[in-house]
C-alpha atoms as a PDB file:
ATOM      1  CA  UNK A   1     167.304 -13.526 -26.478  1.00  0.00           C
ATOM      2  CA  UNK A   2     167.898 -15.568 -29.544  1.00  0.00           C
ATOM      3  CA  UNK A   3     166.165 -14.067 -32.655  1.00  0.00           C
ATOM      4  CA  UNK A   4     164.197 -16.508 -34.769  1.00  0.00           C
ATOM      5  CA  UNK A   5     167.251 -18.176 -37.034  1.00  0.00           C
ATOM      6  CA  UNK A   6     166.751 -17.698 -40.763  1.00  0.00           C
ATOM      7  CA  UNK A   7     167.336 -20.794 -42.238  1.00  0.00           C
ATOM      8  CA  UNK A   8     168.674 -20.553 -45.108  1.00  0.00           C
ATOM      9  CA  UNK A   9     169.991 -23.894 -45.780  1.00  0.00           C
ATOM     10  CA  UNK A  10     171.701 -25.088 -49.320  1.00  0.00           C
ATOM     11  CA  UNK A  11     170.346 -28.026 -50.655  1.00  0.00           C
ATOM     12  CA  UNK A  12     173.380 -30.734 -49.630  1.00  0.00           C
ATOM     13  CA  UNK A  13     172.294 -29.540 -45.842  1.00  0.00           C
ATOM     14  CA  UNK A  14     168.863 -30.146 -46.326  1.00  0.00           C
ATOM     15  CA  UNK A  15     169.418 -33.688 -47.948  1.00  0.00           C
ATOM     16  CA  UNK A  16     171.890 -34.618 -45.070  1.00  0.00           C
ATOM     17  CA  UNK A  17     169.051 -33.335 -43.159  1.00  0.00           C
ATOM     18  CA  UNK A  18     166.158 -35.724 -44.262  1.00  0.00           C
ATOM     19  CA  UNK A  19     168.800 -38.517 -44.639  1.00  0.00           C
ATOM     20  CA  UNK A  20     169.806 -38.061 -40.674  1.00  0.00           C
ATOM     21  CA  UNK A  21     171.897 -36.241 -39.247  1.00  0.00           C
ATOM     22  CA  UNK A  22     174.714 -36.459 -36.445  1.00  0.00           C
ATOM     23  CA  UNK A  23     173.996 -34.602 -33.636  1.00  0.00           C
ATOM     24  CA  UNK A  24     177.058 -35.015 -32.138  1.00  0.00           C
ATOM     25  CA  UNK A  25     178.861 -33.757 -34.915  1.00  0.00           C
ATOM     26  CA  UNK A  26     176.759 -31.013 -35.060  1.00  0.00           C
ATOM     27  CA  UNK A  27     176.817 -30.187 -31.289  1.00  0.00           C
ATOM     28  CA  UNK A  28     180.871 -30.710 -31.763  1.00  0.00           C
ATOM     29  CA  UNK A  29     180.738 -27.812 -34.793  1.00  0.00           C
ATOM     30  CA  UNK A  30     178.238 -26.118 -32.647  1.00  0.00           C
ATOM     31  CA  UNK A  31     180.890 -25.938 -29.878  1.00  0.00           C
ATOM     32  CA  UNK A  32     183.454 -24.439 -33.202  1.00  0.00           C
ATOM     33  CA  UNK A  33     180.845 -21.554 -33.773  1.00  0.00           C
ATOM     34  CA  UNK A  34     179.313 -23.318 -36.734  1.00  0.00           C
ATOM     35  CA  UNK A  35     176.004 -21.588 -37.404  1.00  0.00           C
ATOM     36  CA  UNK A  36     175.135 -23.515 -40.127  1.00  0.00           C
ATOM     37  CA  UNK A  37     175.561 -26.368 -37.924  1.00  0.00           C
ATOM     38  CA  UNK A  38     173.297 -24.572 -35.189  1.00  0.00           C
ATOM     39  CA  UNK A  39     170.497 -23.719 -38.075  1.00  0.00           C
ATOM     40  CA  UNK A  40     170.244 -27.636 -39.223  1.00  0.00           C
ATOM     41  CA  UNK A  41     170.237 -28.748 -35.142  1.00  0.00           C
ATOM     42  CA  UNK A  42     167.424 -25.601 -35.349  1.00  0.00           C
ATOM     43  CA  UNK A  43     164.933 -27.116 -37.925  1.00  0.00           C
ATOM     44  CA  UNK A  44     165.793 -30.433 -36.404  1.00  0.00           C
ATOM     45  CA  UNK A  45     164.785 -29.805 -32.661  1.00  0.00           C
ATOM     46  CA  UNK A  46     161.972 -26.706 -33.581  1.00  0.00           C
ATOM     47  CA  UNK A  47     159.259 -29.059 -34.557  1.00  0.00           C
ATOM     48  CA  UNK A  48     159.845 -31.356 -31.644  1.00  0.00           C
ATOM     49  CA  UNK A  49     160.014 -28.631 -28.969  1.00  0.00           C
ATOM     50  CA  UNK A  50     157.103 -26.862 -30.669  1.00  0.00           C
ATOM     51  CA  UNK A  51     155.106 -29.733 -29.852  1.00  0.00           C
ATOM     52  CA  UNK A  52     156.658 -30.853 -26.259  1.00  0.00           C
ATOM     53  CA  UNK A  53     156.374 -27.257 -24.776  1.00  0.00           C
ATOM     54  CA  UNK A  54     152.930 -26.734 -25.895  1.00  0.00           C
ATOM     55  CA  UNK A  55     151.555 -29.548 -23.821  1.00  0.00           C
ATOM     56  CA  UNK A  56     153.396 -29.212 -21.388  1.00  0.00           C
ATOM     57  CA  UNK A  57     152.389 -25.529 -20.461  1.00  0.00           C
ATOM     58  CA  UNK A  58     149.237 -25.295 -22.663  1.00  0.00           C
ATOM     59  CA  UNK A  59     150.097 -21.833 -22.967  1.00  0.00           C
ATOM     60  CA  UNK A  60     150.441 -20.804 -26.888  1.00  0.00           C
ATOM     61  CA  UNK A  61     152.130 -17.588 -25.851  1.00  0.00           C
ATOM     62  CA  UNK A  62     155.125 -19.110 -24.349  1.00  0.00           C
ATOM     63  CA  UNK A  63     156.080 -21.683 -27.164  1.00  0.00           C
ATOM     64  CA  UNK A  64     157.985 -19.626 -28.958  1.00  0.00           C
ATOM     65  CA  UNK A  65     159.795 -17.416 -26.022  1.00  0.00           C
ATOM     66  CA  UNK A  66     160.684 -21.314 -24.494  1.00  0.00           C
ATOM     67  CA  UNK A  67     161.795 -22.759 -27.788  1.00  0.00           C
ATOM     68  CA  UNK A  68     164.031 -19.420 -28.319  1.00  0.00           C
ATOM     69  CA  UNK A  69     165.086 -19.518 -24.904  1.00  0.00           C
ATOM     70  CA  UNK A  70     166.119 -23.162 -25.054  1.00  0.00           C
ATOM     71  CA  UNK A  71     167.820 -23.114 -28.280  1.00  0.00           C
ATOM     72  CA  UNK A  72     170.182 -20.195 -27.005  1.00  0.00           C
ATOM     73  CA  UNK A  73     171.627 -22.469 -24.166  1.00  0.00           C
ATOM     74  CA  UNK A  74     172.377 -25.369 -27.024  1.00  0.00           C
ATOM     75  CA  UNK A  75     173.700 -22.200 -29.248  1.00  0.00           C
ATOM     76  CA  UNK A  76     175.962 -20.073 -26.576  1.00  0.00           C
ATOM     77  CA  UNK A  77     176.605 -22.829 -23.649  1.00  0.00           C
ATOM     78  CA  UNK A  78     177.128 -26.110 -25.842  1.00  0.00           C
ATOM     79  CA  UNK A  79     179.422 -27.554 -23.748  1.00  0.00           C
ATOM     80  CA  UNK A  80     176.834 -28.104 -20.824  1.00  0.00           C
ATOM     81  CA  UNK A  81     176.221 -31.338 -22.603  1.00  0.00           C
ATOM     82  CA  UNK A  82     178.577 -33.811 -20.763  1.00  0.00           C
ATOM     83  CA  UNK A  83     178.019 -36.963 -23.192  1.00  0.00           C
ATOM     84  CA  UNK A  84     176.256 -38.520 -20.322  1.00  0.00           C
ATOM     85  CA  UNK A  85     173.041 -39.066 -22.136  1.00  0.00           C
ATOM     86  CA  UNK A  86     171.352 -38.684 -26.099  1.00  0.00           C
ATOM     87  CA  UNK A  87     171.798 -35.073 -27.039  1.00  0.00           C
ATOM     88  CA  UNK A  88     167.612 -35.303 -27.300  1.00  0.00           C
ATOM     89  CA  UNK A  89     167.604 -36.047 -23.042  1.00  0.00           C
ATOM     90  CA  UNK A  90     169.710 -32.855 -22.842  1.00  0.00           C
ATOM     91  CA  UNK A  91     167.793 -30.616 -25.192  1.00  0.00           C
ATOM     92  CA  UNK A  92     164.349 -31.744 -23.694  1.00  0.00           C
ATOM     93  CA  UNK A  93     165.396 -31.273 -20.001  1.00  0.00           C
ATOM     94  CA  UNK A  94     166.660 -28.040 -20.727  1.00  0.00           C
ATOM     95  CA  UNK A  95     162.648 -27.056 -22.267  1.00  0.00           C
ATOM     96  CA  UNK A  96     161.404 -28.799 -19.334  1.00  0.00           C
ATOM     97  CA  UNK A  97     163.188 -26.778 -17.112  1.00  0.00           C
ATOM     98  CA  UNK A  98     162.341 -23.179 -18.980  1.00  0.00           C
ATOM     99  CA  UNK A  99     158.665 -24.111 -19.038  1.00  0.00           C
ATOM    100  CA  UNK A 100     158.684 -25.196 -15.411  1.00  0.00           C
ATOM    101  CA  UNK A 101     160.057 -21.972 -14.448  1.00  0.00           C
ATOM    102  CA  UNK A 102     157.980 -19.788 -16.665  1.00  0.00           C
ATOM    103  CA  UNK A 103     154.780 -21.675 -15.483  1.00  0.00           C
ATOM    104  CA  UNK A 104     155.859 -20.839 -12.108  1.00  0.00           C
ATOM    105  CA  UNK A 105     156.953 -17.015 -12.903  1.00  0.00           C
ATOM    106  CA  UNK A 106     153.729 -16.676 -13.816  1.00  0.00           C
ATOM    107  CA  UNK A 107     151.349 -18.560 -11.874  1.00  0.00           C
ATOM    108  CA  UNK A 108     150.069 -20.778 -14.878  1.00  0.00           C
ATOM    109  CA  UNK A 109     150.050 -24.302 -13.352  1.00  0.00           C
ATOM    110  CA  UNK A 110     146.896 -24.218 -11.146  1.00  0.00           C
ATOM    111  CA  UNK A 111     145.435 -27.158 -12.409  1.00  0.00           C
ATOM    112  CA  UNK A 112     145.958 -31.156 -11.226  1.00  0.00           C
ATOM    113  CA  UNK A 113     144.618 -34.240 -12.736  1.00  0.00           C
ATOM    114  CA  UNK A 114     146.044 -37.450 -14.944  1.00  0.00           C
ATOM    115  CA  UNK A 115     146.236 -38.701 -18.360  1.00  0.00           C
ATOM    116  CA  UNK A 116     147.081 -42.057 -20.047  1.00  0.00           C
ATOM    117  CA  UNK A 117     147.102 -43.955 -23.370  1.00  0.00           C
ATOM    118  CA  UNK A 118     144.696 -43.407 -25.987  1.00  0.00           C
ATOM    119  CA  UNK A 119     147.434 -42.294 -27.837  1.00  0.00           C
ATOM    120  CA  UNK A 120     147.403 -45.253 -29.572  1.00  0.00           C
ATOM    121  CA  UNK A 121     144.162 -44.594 -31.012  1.00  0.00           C
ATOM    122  CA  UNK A 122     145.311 -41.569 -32.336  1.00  0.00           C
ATOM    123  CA  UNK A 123     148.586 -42.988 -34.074  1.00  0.00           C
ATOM    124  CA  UNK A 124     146.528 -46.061 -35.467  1.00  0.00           C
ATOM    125  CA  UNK A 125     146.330 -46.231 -39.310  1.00  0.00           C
ATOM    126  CA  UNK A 126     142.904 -48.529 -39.443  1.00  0.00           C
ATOM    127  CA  UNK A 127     141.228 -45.439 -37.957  1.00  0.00           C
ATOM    128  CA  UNK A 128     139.799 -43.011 -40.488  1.00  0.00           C
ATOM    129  CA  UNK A 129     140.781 -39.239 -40.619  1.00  0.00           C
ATOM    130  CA  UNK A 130     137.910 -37.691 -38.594  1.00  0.00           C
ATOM    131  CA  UNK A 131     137.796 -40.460 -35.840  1.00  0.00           C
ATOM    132  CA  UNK A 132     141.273 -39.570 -35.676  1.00  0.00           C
ATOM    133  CA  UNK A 133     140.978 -36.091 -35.378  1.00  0.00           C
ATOM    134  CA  UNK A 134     137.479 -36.596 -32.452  1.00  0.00           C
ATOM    135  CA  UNK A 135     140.350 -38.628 -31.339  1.00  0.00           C
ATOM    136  CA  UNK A 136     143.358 -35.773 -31.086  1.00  0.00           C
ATOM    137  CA  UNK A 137     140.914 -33.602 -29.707  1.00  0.00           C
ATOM    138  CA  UNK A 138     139.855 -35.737 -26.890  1.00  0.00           C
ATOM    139  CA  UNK A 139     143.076 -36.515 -25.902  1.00  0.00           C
ATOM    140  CA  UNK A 140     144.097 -32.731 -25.673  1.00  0.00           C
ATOM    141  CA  UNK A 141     141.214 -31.837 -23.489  1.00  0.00           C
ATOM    142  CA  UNK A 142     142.281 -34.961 -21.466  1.00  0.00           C
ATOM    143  CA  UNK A 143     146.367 -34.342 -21.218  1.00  0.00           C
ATOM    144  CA  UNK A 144     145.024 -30.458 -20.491  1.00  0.00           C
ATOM    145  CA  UNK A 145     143.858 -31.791 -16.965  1.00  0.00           C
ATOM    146  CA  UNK A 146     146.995 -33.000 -16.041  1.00  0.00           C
ATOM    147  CA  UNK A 147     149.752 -30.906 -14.084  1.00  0.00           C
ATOM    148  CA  UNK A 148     152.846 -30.187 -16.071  1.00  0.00           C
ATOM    149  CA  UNK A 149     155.203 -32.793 -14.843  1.00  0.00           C
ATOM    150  CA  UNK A 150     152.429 -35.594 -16.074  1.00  0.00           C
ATOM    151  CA  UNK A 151     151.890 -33.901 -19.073  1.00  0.00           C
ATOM    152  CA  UNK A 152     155.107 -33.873 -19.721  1.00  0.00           C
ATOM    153  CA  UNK A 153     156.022 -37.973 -18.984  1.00  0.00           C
ATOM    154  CA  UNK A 154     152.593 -38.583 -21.417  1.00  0.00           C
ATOM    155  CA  UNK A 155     154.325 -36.310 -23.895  1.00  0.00           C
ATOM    156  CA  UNK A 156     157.641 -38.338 -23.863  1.00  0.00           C
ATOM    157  CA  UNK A 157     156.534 -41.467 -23.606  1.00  0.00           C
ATOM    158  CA  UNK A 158     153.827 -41.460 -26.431  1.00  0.00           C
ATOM    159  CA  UNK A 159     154.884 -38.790 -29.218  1.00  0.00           C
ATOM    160  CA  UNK A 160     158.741 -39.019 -28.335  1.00  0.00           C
ATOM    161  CA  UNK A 161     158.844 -42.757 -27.954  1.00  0.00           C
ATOM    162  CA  UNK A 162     161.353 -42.236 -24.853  1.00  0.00           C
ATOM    163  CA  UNK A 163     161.681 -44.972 -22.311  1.00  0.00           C
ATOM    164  CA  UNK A 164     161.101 -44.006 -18.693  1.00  0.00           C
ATOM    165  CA  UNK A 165     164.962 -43.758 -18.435  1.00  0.00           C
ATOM    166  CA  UNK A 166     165.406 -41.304 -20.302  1.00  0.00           C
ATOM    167  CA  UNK A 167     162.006 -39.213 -19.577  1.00  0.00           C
ATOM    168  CA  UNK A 168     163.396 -39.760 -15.708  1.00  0.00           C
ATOM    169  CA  UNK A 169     167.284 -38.111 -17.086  1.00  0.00           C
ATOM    170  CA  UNK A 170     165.404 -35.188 -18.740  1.00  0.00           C
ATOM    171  CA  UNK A 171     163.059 -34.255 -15.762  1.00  0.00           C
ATOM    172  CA  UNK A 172     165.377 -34.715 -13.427  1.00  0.00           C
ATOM    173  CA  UNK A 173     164.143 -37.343 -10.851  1.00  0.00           C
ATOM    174  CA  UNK A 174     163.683 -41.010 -10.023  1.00  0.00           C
ATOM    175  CA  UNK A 175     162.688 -43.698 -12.486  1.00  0.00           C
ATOM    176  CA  UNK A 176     160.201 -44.627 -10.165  1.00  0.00           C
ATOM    177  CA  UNK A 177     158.962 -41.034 -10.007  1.00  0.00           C
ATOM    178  CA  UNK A 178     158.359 -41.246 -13.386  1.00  0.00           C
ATOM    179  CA  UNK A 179     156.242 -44.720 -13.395  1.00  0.00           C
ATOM    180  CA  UNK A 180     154.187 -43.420 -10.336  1.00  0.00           C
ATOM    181  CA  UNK A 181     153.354 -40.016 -12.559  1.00  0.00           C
ATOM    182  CA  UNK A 182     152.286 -42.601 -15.891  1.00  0.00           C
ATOM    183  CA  UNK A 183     150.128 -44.194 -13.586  1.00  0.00           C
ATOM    184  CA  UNK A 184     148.281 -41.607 -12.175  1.00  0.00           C
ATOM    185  CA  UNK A 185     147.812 -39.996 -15.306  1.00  0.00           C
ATOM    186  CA  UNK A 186     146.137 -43.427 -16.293  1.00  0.00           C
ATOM    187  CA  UNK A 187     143.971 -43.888 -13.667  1.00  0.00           C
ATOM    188  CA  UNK A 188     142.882 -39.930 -14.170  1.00  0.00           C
ATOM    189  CA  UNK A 189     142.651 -40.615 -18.087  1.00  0.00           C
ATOM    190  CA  UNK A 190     140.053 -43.914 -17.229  1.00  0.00           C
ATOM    191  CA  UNK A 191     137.905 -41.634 -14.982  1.00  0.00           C
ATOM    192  CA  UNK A 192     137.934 -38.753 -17.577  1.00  0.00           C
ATOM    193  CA  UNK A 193     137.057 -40.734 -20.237  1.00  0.00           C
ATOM    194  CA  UNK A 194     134.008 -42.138 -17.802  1.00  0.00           C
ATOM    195  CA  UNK A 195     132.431 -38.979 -17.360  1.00  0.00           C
ATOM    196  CA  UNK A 196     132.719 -37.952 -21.166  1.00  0.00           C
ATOM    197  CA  UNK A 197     130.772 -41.170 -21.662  1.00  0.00           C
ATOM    198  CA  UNK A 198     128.170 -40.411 -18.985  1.00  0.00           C
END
């Protein structure tokens, strides 16, 4: 298993860093056996994973074994990613995958419900800083009664900002899999958010 990278990077990689970076030139020194390449595509995708993986299993113990495990395939099998979609769809299917299969190893997805969109309470500016975080918290308890694969479209459609063509790429299924998921989640959100009123 991949060992937590050290990143030690110089100050010219962490300005090309914050000014944006090409992933496709990094996945094509990636392919050369660039590490440093690997360690910038590292601090790029680690904050992003962090956060998909933990809603989508809800299980703190396997963030970092699924973020390892999913940053070795990018590291030692690079060339898996056939240009076909953004390197983003690749890198999230591949976490989607791992947690699907570690969820399953070990018996962790018992639960089924649906979530929706008060996301956009959450993100909104006008609302102060601890309606916003009543808000975060809400929402968490209410994406944690949703199965994994609606957890996961509510994840990549709200904090990713993907479009349903890409979430459908990354989990591997139909577009209109993906829409039927969203709504459900909605319609389990609206009742949730009923009986926290009641």
């Amino acid at each position: 298993m991949l060992r937590s990278v050290q990143l030690k990077l110089n100050p010219s990689m962490l300005e090309q860093h914050a000014s944006g970076v090409d992933e496709y030139d990094m996945h094509r020194r990636i392919c050369a056996g660039d590490m440093m390449a690997f360690e910038v595509f590292y601090k790029l995708y680690y904050p992003r994973l962090f956060r998909f993986i933990s809603r989508v299993t809800h299980q703190p113990d396997a963030v970092e074994e699924l973020i390892q495990e999913t940053l070795l395939v990018v590291w030692e099998k690079p060339d898996r990613f056939n240009f076909e979609s953004k390197m983003s769809t690749w890198v999230f299917g591949i976490a989607y995958h791992k947690a699907l299969k570690w969820m399953s190893r070990d018996a962790r997805n018992s639960r089924d419900v649906d979530v929706d969109d008060l996301v956009e309470m959450v993100s909104d500016p006008a609302v102060d800083l601890a309606q916003r975080y009543e808000n975060e918290d809400w929402l968490s308890c209410a994406l944690a009664i949703l199965p994994a694969d609606q957890r996961a479209v509510m994840e990549l459609t709200f904090y990713h900002g993907l479009p349903y063509q890409e979430i459908a790429k990354i989990l591997d299924c139909p577009e209109n899999t993906i829409k039927t998921r969203m709504f459900h989640a909605r319609k389990k959100l609206q009742v949730f958010a009923q009986t926290q009123e009641s």
